[in-house]
Protein backbone atom coordinates (compact mmCIF):
# COMPACT_ATOMS: atom_id res chain seq x y z
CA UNK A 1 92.64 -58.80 16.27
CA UNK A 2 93.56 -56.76 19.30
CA UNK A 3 90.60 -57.00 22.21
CA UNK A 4 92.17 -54.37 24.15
CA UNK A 5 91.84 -51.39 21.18
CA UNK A 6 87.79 -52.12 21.43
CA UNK A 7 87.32 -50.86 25.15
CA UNK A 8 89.91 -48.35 24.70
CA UNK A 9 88.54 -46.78 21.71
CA UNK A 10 85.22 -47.09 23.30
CA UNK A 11 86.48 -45.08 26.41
CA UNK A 12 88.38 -42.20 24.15
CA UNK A 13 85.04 -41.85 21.55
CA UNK A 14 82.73 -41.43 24.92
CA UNK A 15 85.07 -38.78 26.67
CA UNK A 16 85.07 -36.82 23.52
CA UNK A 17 81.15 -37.03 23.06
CA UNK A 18 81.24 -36.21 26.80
CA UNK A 19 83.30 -32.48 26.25
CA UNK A 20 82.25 -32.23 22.74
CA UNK A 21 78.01 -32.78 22.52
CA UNK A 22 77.03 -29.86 24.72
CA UNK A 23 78.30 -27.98 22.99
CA UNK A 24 76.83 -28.91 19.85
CA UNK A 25 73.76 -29.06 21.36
CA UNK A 26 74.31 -25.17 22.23
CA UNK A 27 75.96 -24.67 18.93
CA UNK A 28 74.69 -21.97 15.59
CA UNK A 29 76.53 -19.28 13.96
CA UNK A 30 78.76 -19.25 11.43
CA UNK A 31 81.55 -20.46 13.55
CA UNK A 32 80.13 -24.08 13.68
CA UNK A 33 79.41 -23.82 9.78
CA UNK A 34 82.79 -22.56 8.61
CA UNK A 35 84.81 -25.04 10.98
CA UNK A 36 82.74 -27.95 9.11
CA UNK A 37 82.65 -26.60 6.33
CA UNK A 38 86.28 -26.92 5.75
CA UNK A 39 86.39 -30.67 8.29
CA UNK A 40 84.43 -31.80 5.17
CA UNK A 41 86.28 -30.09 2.26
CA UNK A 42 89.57 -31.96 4.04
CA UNK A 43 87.78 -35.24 4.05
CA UNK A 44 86.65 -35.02 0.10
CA UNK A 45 89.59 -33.29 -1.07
CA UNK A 46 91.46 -35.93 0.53
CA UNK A 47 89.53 -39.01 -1.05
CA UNK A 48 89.54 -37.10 -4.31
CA UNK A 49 93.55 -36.95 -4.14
CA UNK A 50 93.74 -40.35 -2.94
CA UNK A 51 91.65 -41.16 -6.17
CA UNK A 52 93.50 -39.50 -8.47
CA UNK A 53 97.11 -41.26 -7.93
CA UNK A 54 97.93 -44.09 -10.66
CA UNK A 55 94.58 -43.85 -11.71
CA UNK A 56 96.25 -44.74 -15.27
CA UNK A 57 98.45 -47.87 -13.99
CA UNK A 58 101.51 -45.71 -14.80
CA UNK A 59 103.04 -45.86 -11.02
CA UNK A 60 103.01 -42.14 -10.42
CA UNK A 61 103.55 -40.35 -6.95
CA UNK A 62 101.24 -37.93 -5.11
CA UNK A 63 101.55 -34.21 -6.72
CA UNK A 64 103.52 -32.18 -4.31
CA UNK A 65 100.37 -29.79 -4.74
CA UNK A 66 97.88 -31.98 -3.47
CA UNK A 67 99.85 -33.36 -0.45
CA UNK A 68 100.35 -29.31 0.81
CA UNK A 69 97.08 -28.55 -0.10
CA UNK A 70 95.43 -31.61 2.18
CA UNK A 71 98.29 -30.68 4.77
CA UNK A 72 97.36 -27.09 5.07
CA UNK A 73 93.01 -28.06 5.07
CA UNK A 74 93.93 -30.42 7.91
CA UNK A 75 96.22 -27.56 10.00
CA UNK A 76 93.07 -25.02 9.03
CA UNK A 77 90.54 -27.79 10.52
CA UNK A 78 92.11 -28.35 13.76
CA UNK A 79 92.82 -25.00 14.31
CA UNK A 80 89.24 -24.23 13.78
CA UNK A 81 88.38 -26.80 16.00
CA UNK A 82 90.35 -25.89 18.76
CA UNK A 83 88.68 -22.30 17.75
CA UNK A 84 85.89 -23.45 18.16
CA UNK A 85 85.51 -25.42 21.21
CA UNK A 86 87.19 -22.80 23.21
CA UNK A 87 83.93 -20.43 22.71
């Protein structure tokens, strides 16, 4: 294990709280709602599709479908974000 990606990650999480949690703390509306609202329809949709593959034992791909559709949740999530956090 790496000793160095401990601190590091413990420096990056803390400067995000930092810029990120006062604004939560300020935060209602439907702005904050939608743009987790679709952070968390990403995350299932994503374990769901990740379930789904060779769930028979056949050695099947990833439908083309599901890999645009998880693409284009995680582009409308950080763009929400980004929405978001700028006011």
């Amino acid at each position: 294990m790496r000793l160095w990606l401990i601190p590091v990650s413990y420096v990056g999480i803390s400067s995000i709280c930092a810029f990120v949690l006062p604004r939560l703390e300020n935060a209602s509306g439907s702005m904050l709602f939608h743009t987790l609202g679709i952070f968390i329809a990403t995350f299932i949709y994503s374990i769901w599709a990740l379930a789904w593959i060779d769930r028979g034992g056949a050695g099947a791909r990833s439908p083309m479908f599901s890999v645009m559709v998880v693409g284009l949740l995680v582009i409308l999530s950080m763009i929400l974000f980004a929405a978001w956090l700028n006011g």
